[in-house]
PDB file of N, CA and C in Angstrom:
ATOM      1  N   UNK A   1     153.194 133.947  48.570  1.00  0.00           N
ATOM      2  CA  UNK A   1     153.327 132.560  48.918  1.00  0.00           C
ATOM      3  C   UNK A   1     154.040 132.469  50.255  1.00  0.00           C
ATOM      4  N   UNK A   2     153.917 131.591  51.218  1.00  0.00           N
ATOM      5  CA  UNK A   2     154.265 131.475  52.401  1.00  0.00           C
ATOM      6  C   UNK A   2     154.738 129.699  52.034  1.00  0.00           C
ATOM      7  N   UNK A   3     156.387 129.056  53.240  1.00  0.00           N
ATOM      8  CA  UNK A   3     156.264 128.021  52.443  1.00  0.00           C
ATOM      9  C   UNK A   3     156.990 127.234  53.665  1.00  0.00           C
ATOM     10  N   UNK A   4     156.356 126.481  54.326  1.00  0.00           N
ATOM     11  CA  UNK A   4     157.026 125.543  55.816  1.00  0.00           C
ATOM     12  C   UNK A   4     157.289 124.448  55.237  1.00  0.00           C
ATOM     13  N   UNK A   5     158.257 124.303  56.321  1.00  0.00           N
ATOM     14  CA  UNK A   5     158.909 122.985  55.460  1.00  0.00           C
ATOM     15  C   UNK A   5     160.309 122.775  56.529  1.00  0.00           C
ATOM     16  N   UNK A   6     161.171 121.958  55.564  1.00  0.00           N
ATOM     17  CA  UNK A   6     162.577 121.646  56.318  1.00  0.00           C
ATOM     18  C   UNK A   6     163.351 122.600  55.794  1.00  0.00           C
ATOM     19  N   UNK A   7     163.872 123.185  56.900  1.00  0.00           N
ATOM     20  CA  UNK A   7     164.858 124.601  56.868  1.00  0.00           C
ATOM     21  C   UNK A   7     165.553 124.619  55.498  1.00  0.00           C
ATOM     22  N   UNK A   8     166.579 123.649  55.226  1.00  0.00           N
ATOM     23  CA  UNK A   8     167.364 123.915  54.204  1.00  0.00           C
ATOM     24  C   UNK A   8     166.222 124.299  52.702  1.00  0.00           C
ATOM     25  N   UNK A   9     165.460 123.200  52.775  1.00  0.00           N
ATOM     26  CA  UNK A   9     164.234 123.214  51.530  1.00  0.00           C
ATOM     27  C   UNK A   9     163.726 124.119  50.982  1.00  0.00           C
ATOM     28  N   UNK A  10     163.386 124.916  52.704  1.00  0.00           N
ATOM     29  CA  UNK A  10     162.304 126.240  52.695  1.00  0.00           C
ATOM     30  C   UNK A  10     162.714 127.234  52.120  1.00  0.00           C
ATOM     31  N   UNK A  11     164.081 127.452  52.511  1.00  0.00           N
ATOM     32  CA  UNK A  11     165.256 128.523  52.917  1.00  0.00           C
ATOM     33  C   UNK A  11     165.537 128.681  51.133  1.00  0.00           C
ATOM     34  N   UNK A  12     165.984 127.189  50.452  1.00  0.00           N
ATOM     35  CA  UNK A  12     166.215 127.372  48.831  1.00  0.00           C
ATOM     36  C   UNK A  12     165.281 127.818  48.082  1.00  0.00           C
ATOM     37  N   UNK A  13     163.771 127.631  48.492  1.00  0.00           N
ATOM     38  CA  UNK A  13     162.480 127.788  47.599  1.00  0.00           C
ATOM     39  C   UNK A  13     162.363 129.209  47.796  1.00  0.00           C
ATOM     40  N   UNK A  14     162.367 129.857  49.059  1.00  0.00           N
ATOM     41  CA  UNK A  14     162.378 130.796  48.907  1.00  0.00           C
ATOM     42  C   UNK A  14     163.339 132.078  47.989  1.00  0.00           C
ATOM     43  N   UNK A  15     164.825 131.473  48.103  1.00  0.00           N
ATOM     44  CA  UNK A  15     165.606 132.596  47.827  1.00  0.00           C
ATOM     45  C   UNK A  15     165.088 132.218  46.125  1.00  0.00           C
ATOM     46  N   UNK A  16     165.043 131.306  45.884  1.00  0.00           N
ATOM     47  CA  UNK A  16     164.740 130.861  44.020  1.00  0.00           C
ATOM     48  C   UNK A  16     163.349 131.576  43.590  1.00  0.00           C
ATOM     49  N   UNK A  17     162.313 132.090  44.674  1.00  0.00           N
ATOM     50  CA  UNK A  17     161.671 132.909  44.736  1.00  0.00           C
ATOM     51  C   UNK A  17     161.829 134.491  44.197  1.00  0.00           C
ATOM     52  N   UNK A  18     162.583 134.659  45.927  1.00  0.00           N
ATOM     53  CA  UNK A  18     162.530 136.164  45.755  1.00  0.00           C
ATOM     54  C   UNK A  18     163.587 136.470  44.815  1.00  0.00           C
ATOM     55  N   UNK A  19     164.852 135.701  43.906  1.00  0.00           N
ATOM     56  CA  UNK A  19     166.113 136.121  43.108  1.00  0.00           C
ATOM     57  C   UNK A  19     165.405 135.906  42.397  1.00  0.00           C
ATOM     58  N   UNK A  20     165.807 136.392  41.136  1.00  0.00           N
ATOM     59  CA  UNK A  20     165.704 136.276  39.431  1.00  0.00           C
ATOM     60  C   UNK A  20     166.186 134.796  39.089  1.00  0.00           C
ATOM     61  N   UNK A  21     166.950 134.769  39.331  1.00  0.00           N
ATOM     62  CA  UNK A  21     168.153 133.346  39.666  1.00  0.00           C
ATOM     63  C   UNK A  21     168.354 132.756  37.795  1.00  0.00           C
ATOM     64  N   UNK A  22     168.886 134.354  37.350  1.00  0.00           N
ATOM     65  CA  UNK A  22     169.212 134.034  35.725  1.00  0.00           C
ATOM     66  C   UNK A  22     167.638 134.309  34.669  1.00  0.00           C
ATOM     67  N   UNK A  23     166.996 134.613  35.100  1.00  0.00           N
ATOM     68  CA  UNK A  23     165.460 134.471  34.867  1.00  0.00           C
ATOM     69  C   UNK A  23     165.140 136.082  34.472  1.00  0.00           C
ATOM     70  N   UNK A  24     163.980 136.297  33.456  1.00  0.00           N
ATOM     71  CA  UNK A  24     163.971 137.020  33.129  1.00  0.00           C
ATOM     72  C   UNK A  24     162.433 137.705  34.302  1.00  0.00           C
ATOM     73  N   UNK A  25     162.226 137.937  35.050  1.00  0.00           N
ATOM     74  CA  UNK A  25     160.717 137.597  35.825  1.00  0.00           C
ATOM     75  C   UNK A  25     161.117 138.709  37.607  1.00  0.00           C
ATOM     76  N   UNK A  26     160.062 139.144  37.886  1.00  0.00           N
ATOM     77  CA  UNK A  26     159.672 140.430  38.532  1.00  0.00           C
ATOM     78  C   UNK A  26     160.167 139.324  40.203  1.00  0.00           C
ATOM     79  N   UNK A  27     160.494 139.248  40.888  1.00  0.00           N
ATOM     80  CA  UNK A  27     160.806 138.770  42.265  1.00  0.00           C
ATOM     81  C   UNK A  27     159.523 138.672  42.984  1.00  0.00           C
ATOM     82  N   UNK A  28     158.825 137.735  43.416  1.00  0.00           N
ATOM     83  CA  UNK A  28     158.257 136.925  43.931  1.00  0.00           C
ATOM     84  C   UNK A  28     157.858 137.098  45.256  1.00  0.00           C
ATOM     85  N   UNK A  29     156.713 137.697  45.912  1.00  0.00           N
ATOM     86  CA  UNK A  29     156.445 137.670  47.387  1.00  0.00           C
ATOM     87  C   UNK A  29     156.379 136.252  47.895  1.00  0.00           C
ATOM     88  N   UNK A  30     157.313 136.153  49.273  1.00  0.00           N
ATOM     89  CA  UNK A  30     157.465 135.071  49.442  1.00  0.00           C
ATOM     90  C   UNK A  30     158.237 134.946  51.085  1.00  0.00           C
ATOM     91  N   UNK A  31     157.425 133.968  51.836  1.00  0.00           N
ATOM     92  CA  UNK A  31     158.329 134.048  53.309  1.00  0.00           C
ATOM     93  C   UNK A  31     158.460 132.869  53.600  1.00  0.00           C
ATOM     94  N   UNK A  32     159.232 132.099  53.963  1.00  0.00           N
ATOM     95  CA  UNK A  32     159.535 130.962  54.579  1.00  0.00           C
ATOM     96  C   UNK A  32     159.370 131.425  56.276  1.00  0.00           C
ATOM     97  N   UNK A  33     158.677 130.265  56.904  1.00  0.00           N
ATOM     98  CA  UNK A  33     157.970 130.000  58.313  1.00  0.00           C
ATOM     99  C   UNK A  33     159.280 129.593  58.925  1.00  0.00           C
ATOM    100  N   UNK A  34     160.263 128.652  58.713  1.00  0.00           N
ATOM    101  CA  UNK A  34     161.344 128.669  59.209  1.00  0.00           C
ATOM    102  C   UNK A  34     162.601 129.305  59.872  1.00  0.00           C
ATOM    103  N   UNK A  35     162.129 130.690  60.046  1.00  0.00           N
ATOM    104  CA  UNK A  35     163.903 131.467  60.019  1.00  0.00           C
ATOM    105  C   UNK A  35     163.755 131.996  61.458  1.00  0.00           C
ATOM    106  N   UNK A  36     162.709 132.019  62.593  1.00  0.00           N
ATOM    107  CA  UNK A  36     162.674 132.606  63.565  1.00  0.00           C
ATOM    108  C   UNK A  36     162.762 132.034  64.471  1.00  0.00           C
ATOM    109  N   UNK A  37     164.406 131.767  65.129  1.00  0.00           N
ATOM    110  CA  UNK A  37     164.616 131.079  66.184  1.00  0.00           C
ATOM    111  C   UNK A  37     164.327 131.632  67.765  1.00  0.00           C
ATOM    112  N   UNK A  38     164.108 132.872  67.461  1.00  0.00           N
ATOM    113  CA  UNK A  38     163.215 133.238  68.779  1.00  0.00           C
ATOM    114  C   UNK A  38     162.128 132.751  69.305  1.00  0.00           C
ATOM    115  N   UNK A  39     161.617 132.355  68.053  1.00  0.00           N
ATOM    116  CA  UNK A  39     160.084 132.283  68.257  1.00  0.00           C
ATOM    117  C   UNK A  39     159.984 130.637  68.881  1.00  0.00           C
ATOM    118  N   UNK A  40     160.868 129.888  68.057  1.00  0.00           N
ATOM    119  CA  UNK A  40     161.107 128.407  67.987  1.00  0.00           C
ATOM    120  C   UNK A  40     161.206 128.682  69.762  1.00  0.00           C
ATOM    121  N   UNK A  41     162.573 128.572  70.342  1.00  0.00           N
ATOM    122  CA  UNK A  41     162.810 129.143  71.827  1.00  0.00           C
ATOM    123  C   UNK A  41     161.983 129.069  72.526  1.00  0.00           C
ATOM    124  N   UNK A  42     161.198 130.377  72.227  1.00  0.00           N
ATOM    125  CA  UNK A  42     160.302 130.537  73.363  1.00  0.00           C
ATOM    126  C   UNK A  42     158.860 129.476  73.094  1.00  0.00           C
ATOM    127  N   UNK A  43     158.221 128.810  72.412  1.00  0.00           N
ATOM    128  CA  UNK A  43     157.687 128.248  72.241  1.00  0.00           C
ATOM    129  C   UNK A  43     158.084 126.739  72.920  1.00  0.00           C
ATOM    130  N   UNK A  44     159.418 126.502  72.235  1.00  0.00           N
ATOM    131  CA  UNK A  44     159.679 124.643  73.002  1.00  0.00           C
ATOM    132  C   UNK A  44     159.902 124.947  74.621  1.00  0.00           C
ATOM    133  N   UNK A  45     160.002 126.254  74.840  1.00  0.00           N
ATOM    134  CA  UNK A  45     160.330 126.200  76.556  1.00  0.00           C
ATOM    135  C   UNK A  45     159.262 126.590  77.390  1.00  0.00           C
ATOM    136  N   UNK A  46     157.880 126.778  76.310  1.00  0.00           N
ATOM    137  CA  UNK A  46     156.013 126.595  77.266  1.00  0.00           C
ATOM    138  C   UNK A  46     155.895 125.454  76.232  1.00  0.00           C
ATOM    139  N   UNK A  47     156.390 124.442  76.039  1.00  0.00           N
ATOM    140  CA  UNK A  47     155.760 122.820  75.783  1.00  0.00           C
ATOM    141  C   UNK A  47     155.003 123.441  74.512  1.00  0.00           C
ATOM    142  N   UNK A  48     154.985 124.603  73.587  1.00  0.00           N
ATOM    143  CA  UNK A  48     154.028 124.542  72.924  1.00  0.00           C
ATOM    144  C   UNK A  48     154.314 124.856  71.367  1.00  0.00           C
ATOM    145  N   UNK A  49     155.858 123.805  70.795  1.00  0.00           N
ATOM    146  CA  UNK A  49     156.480 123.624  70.142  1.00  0.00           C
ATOM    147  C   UNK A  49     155.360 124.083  68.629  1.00  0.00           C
ATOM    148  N   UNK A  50     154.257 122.996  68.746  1.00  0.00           N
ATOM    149  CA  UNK A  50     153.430 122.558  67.668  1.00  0.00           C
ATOM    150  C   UNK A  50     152.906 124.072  67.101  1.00  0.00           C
ATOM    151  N   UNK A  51     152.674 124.838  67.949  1.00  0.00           N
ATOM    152  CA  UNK A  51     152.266 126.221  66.908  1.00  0.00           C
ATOM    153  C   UNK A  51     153.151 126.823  66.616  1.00  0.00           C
ATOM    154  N   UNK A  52     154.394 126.712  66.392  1.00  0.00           N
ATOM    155  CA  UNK A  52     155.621 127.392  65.536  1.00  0.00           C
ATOM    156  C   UNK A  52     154.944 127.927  64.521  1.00  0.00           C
ATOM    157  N   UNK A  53     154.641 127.287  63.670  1.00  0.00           N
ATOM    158  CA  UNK A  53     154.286 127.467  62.469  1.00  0.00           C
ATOM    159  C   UNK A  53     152.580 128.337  62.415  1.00  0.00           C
ATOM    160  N   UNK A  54     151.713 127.665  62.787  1.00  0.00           N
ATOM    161  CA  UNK A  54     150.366 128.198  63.016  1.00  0.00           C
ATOM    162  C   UNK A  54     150.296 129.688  63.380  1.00  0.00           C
ATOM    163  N   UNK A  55     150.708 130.190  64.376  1.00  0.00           N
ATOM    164  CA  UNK A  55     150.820 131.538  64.968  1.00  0.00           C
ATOM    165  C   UNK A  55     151.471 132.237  64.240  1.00  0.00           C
ATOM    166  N   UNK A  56     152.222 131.733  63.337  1.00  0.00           N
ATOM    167  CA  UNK A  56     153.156 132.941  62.346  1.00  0.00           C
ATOM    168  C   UNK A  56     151.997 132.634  61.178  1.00  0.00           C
ATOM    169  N   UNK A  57     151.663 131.789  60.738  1.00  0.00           N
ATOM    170  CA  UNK A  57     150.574 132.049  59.452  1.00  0.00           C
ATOM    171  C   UNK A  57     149.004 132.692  60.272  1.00  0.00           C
ATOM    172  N   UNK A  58     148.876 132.618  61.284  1.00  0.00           N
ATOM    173  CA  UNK A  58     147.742 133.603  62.040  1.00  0.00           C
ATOM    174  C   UNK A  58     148.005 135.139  61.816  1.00  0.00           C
ATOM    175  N   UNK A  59     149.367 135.174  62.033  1.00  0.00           N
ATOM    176  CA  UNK A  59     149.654 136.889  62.306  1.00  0.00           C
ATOM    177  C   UNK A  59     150.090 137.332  60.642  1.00  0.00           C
ATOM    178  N   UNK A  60     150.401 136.508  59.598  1.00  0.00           N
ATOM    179  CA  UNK A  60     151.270 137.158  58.144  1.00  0.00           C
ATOM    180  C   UNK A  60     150.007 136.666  57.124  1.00  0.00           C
ATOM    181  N   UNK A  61     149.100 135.636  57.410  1.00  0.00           N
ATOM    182  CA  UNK A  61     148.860 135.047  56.230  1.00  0.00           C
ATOM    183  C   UNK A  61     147.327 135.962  56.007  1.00  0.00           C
ATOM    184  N   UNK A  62     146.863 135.935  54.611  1.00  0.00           N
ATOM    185  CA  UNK A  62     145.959 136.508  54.304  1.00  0.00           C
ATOM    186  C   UNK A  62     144.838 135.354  53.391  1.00  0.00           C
ATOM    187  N   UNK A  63     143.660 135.317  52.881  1.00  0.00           N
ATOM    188  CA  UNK A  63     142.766 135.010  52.307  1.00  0.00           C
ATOM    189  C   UNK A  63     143.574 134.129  51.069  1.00  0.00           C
ATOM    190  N   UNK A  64     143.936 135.402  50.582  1.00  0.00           N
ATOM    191  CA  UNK A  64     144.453 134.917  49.152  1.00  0.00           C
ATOM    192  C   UNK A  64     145.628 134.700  48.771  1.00  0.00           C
ATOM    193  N   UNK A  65     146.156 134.238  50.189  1.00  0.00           N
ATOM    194  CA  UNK A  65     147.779 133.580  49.886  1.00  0.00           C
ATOM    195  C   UNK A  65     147.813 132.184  50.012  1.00  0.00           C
ATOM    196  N   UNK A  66     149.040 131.772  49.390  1.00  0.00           N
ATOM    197  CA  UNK A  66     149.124 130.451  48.802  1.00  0.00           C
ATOM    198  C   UNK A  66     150.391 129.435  50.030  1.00  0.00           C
ATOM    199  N   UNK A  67     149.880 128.641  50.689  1.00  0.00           N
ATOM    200  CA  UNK A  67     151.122 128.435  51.666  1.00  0.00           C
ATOM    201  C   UNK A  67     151.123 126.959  51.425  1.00  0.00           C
ATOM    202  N   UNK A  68     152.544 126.747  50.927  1.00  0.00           N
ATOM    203  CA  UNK A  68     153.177 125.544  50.521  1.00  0.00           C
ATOM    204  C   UNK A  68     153.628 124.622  51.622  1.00  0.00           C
ATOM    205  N   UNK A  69     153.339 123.242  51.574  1.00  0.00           N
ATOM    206  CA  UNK A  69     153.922 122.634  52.935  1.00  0.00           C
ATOM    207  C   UNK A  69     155.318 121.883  52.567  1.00  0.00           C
ATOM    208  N   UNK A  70     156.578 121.695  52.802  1.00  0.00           N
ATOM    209  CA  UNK A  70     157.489 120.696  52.728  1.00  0.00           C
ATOM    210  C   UNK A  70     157.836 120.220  53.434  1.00  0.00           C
ATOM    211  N   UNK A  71     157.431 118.915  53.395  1.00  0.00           N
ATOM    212  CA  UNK A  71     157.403 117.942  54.944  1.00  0.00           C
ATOM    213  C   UNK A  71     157.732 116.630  54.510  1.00  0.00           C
ATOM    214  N   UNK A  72     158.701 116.011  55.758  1.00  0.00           N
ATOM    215  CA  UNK A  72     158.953 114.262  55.713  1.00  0.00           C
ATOM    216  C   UNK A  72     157.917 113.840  56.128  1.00  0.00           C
ATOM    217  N   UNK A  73     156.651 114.551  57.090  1.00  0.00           N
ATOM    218  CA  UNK A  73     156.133 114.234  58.075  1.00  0.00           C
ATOM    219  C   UNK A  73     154.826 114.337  58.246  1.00  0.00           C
ATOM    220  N   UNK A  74     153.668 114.234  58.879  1.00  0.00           N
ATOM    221  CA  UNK A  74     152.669 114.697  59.296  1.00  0.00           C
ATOM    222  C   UNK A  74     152.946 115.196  60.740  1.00  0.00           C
ATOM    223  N   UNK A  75     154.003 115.682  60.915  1.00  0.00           N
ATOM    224  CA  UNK A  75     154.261 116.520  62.714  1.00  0.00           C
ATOM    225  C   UNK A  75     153.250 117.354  62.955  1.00  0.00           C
ATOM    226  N   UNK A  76     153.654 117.290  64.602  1.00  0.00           N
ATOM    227  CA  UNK A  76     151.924 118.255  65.130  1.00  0.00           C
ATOM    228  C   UNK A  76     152.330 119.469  64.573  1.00  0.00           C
ATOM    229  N   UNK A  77     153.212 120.447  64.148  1.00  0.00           N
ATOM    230  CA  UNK A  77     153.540 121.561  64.039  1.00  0.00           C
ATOM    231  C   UNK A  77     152.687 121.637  62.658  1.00  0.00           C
ATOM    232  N   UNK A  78     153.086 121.061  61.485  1.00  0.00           N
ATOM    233  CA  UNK A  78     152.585 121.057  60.520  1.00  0.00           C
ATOM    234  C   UNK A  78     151.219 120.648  60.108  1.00  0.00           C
ATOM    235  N   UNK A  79     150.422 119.576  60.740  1.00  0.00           N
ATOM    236  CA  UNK A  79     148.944 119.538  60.493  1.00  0.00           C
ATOM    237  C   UNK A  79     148.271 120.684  61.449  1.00  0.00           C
ATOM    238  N   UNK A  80     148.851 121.468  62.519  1.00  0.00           N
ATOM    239  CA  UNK A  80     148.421 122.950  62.954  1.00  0.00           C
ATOM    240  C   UNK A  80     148.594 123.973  62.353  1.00  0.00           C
ATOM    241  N   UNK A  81     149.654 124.169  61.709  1.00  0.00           N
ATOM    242  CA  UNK A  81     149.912 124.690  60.392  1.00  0.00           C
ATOM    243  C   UNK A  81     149.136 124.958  59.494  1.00  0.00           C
ATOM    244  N   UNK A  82     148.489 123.680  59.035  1.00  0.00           N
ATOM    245  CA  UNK A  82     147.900 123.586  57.827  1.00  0.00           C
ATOM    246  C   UNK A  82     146.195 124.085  58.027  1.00  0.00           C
ATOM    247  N   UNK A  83     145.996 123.135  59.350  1.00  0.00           N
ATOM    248  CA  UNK A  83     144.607 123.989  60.132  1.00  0.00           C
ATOM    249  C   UNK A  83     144.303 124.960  59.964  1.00  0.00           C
ATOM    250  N   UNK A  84     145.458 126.024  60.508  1.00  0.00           N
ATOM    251  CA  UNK A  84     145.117 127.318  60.384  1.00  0.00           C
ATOM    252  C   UNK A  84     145.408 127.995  59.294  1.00  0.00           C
ATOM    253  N   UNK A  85     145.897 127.704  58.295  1.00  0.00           N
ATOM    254  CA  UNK A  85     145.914 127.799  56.609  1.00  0.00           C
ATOM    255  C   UNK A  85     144.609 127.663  56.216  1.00  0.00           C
ATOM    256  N   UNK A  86     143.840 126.864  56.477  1.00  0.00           N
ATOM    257  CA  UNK A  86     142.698 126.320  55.810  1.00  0.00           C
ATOM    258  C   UNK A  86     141.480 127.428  56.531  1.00  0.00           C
ATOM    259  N   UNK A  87     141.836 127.444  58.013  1.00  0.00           N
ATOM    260  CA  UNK A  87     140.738 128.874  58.271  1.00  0.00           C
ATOM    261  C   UNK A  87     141.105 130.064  58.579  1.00  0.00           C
ATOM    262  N   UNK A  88     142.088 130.254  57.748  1.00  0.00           N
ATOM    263  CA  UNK A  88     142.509 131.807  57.177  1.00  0.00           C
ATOM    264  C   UNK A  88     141.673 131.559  55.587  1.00  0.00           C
ATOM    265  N   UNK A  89     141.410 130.578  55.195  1.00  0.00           N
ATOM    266  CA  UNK A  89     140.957 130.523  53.640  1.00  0.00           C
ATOM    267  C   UNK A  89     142.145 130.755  52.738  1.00  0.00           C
ATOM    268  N   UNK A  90     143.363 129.867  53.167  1.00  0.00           N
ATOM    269  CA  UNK A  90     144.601 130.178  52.219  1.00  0.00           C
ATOM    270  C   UNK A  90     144.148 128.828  51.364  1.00  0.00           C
ATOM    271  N   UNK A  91     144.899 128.930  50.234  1.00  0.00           N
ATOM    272  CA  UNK A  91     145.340 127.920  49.108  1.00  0.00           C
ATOM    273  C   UNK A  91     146.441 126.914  49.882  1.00  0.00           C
ATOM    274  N   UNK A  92     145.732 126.070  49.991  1.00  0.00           N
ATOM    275  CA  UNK A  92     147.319 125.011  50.391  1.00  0.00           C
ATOM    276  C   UNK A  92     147.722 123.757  49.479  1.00  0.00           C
ATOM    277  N   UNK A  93     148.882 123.042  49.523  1.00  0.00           N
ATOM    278  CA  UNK A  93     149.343 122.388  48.988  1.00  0.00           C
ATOM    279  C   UNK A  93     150.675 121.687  50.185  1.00  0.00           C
ATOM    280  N   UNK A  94     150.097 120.581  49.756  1.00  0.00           N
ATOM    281  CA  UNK A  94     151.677 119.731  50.722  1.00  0.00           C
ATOM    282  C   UNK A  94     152.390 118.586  49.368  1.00  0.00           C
ATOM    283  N   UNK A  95     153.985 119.092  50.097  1.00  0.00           N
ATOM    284  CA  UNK A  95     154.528 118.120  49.186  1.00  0.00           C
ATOM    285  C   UNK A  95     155.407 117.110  50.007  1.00  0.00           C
ATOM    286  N   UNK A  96     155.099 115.680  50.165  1.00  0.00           N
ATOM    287  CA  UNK A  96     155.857 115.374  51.268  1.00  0.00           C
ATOM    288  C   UNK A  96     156.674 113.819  50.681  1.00  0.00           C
ATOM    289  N   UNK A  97     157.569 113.464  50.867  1.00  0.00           N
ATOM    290  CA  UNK A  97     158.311 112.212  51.068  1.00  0.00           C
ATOM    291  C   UNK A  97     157.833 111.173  51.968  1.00  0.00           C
ATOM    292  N   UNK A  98     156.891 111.445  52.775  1.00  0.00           N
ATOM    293  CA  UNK A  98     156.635 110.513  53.718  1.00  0.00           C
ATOM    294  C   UNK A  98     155.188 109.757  52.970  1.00  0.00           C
ATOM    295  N   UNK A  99     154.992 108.854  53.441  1.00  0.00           N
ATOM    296  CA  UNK A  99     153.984 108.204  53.294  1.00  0.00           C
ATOM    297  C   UNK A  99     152.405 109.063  53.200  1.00  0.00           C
ATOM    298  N   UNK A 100     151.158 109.360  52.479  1.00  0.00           N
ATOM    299  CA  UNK A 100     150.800 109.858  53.012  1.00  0.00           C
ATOM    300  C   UNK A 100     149.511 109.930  53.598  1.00  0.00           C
ATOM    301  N   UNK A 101     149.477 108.355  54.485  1.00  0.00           N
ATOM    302  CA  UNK A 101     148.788 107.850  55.332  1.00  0.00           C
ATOM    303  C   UNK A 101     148.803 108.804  56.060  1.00  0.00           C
ATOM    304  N   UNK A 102     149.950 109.085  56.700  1.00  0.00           N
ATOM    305  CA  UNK A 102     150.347 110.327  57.441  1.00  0.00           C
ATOM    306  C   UNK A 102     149.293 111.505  57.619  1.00  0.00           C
ATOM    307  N   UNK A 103     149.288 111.853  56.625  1.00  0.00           N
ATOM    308  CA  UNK A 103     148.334 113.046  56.536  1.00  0.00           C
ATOM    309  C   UNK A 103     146.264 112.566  56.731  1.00  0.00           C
ATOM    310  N   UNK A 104     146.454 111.368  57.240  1.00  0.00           N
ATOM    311  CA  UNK A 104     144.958 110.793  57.231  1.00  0.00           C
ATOM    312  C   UNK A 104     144.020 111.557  58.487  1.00  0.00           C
ATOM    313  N   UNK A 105     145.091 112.309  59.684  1.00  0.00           N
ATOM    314  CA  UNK A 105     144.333 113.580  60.682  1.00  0.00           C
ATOM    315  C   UNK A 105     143.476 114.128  60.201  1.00  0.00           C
ATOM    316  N   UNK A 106     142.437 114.389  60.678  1.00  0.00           N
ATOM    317  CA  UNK A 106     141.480 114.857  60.749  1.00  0.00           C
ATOM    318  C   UNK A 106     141.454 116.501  60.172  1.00  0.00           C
ATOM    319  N   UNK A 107     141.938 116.825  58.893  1.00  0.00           N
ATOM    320  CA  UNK A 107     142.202 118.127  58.089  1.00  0.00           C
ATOM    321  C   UNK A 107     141.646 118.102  56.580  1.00  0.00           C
ATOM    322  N   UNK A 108     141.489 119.279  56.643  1.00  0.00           N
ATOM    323  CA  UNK A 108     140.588 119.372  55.134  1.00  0.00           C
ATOM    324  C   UNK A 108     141.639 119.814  53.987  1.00  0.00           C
ATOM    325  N   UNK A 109     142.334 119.200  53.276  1.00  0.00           N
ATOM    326  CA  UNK A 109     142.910 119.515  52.501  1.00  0.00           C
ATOM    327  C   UNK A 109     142.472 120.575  51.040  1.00  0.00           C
ATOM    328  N   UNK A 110     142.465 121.815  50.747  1.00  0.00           N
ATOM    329  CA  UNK A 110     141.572 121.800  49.563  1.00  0.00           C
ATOM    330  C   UNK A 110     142.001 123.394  49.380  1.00  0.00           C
TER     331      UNK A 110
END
């Protein structure tokens, strides 16, 4: 599972992932898109903020992985995100607080 979202969110789903966390159950492949502030960096300083996310699920994600969205938002980062989720042929799912008119861009959810 791969899982973007808002740092703190991402950061908990994941560790509740990969820990046992009291649980009797085998630890969980699992990466949160959030943790690479290098990448963040060099990206907002060529204007090209919005593939944060996209270019790391280009280079980690596979066919048959499952990448979770947690979002307030429909941000450009995240409907590029999800783009390239969808033609890698991943499983996606968004869970968002925001309205989700939001998500009415031009993306194939499925």
């Amino acid at each position: 599972m791969i899982l973007h979202g808002l740092a703190g969110v991402a950061s908990t789903a994941t560790n509740a992932f990969l820990y046992q966390m009291g649980e009797e159950r085998p630890s969980l492949p699992v990466v949160a898109l959030n943790q690479d502030a290098g990448l963040a960096t060099t990206l907002a300083q060529s204007a090209a903020f919005e593939q944060y996310f996209s270019c790391q699920l280009q280079a980690q994600a596979n066919a048959d992985d499952c990448v979770l969205f947690l979002d307030c938002n429909a941000s450009p980062a995240m409907v590029a995100a999800l783009q390239a989720a969808n033609e890698i042929g991943c499983s996606t799912m968004v869970m968002t607080c925001g309205d989700i008119v939001l998500l009415s861009t031009p993306v194939s959810i499925g």
